[in-house]
C-alpha atoms as a PDB file:
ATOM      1  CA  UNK A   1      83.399 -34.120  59.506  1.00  0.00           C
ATOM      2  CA  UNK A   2      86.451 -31.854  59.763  1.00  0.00           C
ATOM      3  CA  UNK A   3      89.511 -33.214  61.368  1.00  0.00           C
ATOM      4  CA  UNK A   4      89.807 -32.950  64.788  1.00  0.00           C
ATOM      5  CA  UNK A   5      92.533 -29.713  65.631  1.00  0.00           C
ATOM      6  CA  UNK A   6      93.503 -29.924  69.346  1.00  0.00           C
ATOM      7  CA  UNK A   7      93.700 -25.842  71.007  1.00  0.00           C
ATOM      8  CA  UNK A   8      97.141 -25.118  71.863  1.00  0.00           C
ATOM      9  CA  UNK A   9      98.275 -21.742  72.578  1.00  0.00           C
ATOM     10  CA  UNK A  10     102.314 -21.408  74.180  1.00  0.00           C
ATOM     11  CA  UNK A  11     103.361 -18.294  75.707  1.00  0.00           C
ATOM     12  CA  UNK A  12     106.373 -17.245  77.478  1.00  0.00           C
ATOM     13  CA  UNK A  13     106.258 -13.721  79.103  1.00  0.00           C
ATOM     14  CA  UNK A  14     107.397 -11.224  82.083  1.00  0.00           C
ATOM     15  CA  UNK A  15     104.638  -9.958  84.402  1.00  0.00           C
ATOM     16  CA  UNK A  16     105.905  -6.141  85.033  1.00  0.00           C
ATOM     17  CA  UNK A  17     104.232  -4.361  88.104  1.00  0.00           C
ATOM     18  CA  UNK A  18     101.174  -1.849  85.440  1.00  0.00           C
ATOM     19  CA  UNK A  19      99.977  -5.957  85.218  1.00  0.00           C
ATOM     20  CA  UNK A  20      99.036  -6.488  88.702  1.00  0.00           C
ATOM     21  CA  UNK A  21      97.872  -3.093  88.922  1.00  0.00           C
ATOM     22  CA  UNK A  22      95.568  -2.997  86.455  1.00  0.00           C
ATOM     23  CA  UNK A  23      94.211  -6.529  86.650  1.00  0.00           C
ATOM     24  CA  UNK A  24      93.310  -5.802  90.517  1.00  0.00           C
ATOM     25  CA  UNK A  25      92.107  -2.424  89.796  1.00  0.00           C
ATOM     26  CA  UNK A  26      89.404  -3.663  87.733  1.00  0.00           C
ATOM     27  CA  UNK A  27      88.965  -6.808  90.250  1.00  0.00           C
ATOM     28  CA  UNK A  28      88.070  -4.012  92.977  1.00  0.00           C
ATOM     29  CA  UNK A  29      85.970  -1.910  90.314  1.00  0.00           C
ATOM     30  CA  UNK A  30      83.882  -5.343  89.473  1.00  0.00           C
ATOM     31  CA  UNK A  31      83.621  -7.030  92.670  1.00  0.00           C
ATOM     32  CA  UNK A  32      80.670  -6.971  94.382  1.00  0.00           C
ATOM     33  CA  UNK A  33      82.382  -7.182  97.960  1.00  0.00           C
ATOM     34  CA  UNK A  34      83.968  -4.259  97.369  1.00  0.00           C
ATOM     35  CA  UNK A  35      80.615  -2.388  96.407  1.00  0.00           C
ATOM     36  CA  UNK A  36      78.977  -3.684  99.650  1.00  0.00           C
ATOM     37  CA  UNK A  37      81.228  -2.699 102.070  1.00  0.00           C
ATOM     38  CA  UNK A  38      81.698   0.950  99.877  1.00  0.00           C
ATOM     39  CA  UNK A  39      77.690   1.504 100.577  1.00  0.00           C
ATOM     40  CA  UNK A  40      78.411   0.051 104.416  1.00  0.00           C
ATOM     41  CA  UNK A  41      80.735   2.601 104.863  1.00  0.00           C
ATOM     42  CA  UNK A  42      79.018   5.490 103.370  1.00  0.00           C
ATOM     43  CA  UNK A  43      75.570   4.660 105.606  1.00  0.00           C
ATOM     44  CA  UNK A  44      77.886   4.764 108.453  1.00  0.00           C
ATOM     45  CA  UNK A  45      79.699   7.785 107.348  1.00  0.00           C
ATOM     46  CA  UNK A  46      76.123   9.486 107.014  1.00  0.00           C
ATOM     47  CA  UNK A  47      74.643   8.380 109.962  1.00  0.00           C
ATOM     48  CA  UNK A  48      77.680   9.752 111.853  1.00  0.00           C
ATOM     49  CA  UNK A  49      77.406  13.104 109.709  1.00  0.00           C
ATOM     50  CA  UNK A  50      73.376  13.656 110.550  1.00  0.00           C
ATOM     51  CA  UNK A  51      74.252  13.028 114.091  1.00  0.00           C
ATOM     52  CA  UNK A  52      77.429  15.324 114.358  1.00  0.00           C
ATOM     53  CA  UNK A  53      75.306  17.560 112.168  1.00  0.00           C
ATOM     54  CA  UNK A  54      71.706  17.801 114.945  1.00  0.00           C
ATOM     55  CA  UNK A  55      74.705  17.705 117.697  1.00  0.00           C
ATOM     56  CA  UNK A  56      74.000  14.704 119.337  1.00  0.00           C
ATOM     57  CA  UNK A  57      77.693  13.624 118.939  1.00  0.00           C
ATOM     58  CA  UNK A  58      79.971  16.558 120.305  1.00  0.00           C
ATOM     59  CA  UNK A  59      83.642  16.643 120.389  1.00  0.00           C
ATOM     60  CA  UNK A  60      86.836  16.272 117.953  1.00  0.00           C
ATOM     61  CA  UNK A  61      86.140  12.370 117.382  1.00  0.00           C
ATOM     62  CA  UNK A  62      82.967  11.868 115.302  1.00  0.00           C
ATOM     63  CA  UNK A  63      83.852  14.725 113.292  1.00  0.00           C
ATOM     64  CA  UNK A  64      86.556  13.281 112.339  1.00  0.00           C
ATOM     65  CA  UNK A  65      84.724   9.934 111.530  1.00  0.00           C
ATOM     66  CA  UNK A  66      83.161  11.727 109.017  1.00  0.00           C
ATOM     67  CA  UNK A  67      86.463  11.798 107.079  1.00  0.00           C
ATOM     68  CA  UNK A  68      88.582   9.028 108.297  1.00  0.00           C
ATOM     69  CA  UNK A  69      85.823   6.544 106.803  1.00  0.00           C
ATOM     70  CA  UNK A  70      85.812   7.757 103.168  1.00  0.00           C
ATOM     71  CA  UNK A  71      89.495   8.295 103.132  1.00  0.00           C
ATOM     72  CA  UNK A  72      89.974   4.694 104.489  1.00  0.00           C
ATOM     73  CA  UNK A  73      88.134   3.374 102.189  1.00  0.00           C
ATOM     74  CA  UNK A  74      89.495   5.737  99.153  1.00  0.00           C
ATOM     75  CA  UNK A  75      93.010   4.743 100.571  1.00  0.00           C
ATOM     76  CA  UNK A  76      92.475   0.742 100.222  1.00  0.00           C
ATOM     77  CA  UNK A  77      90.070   1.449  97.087  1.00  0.00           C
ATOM     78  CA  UNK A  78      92.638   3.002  94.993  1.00  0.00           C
ATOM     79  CA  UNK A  79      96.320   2.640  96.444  1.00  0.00           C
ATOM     80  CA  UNK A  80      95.485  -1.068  97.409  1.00  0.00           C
ATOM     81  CA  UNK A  81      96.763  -2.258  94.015  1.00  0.00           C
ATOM     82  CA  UNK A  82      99.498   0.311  93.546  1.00  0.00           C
ATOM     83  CA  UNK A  83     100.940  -1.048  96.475  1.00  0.00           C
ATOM     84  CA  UNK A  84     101.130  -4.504  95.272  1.00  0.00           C
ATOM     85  CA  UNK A  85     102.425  -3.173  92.071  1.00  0.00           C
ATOM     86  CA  UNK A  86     105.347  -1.885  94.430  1.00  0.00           C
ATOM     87  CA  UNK A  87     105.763  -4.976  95.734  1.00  0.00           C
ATOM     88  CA  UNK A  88     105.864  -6.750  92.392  1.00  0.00           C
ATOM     89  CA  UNK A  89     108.710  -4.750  91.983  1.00  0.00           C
ATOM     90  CA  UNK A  90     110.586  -5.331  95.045  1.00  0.00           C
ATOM     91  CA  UNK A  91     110.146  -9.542  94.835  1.00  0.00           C
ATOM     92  CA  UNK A  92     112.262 -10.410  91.719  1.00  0.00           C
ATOM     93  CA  UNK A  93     109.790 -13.777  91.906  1.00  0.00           C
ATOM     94  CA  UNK A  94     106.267 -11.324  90.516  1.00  0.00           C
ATOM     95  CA  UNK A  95     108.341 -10.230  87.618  1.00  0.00           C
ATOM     96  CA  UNK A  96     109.908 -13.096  86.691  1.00  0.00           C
ATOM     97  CA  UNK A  97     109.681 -15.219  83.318  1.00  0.00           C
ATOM     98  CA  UNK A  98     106.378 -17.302  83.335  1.00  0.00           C
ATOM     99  CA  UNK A  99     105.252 -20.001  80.851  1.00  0.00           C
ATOM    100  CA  UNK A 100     101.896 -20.695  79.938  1.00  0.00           C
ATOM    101  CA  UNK A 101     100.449 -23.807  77.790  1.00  0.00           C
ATOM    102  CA  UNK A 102      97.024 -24.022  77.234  1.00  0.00           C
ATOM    103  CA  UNK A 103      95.003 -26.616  75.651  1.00  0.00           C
ATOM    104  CA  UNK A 104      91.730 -28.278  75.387  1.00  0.00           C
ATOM    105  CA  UNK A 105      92.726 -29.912  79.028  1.00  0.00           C
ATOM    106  CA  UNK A 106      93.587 -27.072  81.167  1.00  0.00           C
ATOM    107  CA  UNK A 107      96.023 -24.569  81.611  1.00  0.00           C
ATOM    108  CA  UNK A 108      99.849 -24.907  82.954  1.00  0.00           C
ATOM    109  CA  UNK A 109     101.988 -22.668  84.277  1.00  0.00           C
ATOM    110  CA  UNK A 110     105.382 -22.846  85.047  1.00  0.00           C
ATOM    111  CA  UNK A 111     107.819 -19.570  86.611  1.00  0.00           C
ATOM    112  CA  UNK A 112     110.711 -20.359  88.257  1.00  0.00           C
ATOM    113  CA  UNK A 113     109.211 -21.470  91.633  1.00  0.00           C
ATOM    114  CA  UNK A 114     106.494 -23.820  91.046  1.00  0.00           C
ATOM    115  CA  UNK A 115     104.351 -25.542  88.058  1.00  0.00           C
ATOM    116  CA  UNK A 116     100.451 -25.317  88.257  1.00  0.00           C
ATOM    117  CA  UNK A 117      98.255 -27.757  86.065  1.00  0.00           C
ATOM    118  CA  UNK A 118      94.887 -26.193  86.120  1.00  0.00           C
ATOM    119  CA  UNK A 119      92.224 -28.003  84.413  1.00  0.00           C
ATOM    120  CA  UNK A 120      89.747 -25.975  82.902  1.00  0.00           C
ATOM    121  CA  UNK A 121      87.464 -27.371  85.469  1.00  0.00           C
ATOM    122  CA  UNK A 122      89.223 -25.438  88.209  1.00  0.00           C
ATOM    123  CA  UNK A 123      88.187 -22.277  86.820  1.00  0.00           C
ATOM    124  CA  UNK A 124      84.749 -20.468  87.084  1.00  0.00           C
ATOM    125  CA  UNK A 125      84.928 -17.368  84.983  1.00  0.00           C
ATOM    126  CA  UNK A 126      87.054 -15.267  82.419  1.00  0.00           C
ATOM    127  CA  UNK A 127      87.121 -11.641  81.860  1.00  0.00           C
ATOM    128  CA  UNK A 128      88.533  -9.848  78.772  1.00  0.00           C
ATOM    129  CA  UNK A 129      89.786  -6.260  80.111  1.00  0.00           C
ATOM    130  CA  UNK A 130      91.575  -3.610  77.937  1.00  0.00           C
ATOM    131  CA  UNK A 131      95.350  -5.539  78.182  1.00  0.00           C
ATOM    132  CA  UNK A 132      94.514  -8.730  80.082  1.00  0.00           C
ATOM    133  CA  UNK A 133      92.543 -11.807  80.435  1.00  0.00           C
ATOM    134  CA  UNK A 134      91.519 -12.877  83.707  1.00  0.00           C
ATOM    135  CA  UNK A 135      91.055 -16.221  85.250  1.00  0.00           C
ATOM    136  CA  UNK A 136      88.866 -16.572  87.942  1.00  0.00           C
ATOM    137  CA  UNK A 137      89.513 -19.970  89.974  1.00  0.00           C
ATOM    138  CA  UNK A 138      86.607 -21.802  91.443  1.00  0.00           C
ATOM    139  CA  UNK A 139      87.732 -22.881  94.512  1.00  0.00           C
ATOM    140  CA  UNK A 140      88.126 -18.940  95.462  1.00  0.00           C
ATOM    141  CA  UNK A 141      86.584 -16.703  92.825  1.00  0.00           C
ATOM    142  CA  UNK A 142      89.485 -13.774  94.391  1.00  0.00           C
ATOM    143  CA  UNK A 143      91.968 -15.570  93.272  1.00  0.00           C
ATOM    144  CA  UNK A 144      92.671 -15.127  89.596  1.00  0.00           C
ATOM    145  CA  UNK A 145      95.344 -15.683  87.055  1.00  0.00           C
ATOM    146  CA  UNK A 146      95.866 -12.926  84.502  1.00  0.00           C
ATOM    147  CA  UNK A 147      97.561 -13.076  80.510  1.00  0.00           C
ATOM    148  CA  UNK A 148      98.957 -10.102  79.620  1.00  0.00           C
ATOM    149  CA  UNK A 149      97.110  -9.423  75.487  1.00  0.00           C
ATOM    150  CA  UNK A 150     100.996  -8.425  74.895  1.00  0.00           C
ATOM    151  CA  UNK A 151     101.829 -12.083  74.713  1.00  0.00           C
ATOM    152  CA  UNK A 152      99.339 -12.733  71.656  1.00  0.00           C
ATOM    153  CA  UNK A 153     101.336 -12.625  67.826  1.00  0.00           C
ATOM    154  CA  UNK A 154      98.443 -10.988  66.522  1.00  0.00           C
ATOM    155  CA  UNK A 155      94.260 -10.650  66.346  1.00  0.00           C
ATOM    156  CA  UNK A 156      93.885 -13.908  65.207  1.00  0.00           C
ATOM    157  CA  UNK A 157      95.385 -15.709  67.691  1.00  0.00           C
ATOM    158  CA  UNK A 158      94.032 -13.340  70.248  1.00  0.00           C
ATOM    159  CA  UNK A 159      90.714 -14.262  68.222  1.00  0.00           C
ATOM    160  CA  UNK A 160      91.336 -17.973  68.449  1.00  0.00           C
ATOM    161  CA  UNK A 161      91.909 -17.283  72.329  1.00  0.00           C
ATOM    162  CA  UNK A 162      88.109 -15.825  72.846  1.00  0.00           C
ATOM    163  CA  UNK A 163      86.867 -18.717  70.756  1.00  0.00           C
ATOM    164  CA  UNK A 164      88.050 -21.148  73.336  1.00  0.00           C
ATOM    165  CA  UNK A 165      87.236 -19.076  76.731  1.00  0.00           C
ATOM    166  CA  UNK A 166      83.654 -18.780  74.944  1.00  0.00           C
ATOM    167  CA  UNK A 167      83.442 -22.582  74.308  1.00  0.00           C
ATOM    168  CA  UNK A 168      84.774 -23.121  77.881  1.00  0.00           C
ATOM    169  CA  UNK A 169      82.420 -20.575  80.044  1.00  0.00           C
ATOM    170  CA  UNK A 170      79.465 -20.775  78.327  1.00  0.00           C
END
């Protein structure tokens, strides 16, 4: 039997606003809330257009539903996480250093506010995306913590990484 080699991964990194932005764009894209009320609003959007359309809605207003509701929607769709990308760059605290230790146990990590011990427990899901890893708590599967794949010293240890989320979510 090979010896036991505890998991251990340190990093130390600074979030910059393209992480948020990215990491909730695809949150958005893969969430099935967001896909729900997408089709709610474009049933609504047609129903209002059929009726404007046989005229039994007159006037300026539910014309103008028939735009306001897509663009709404477009508006929180795709400048929803720009916007918090703007904000990570307005609150020093979203860009700041943060410290990451993961082991077999959980997950820690420090910034300069607060420390969070996360067992492994605590989450419910991970997601590889094109520059990120994401964490999906259980207690609220919106919530998520994301790694940056910057923060990795090469494949292997990105490699390594995988190996445990597998072990861990399957």
């Amino acid at each position: 039997m090979p010896p036991y080699n505890p998991v251990r991964f340190e990093f130390r990194f600074s979030p910059i606003p393209q992480d948020y932005v990215t990491c909730l764009q695809d949150f958005f894209y893969h969430d099935r809330r967001t896909w729900i009320i997408l089709a709610a609003w474009l049933v609504v959007t047609l129903v209002i257009s059929y009726f404007f359309l046989i005229g039994t809605f007159g006037g300026l207003f539910p014309g103008a539903l028939v735009f306001i509701i897509p663009l709404a929607f477009l508006f929180y769709f795709v400048t929803g996480p720009s916007r918090v990308g703007k904000q990570a760059k307005k609150y020093s605290i979203y860009t700041s250093e943060v410290s990451w230790l993961i082991t077999d146990r959980g997950v820690f990590i420090k910034n300069r506010e607060e420390d969070v011990d996360l067992p492994w427990d605590e989450f419910i899901r991970a997601r590889e995306i094109t520059d990120h890893y994401l964490l999906f708590q259980k207690d609220n599967p919106r919530i998520f913590q994301f790694l940056p794949k910057r923060v990795f010293e090469g494949p292997q240890q990105e490699e390594s990484f995988r190996e445990l989320l597998r072990d861990k979510f399957q």
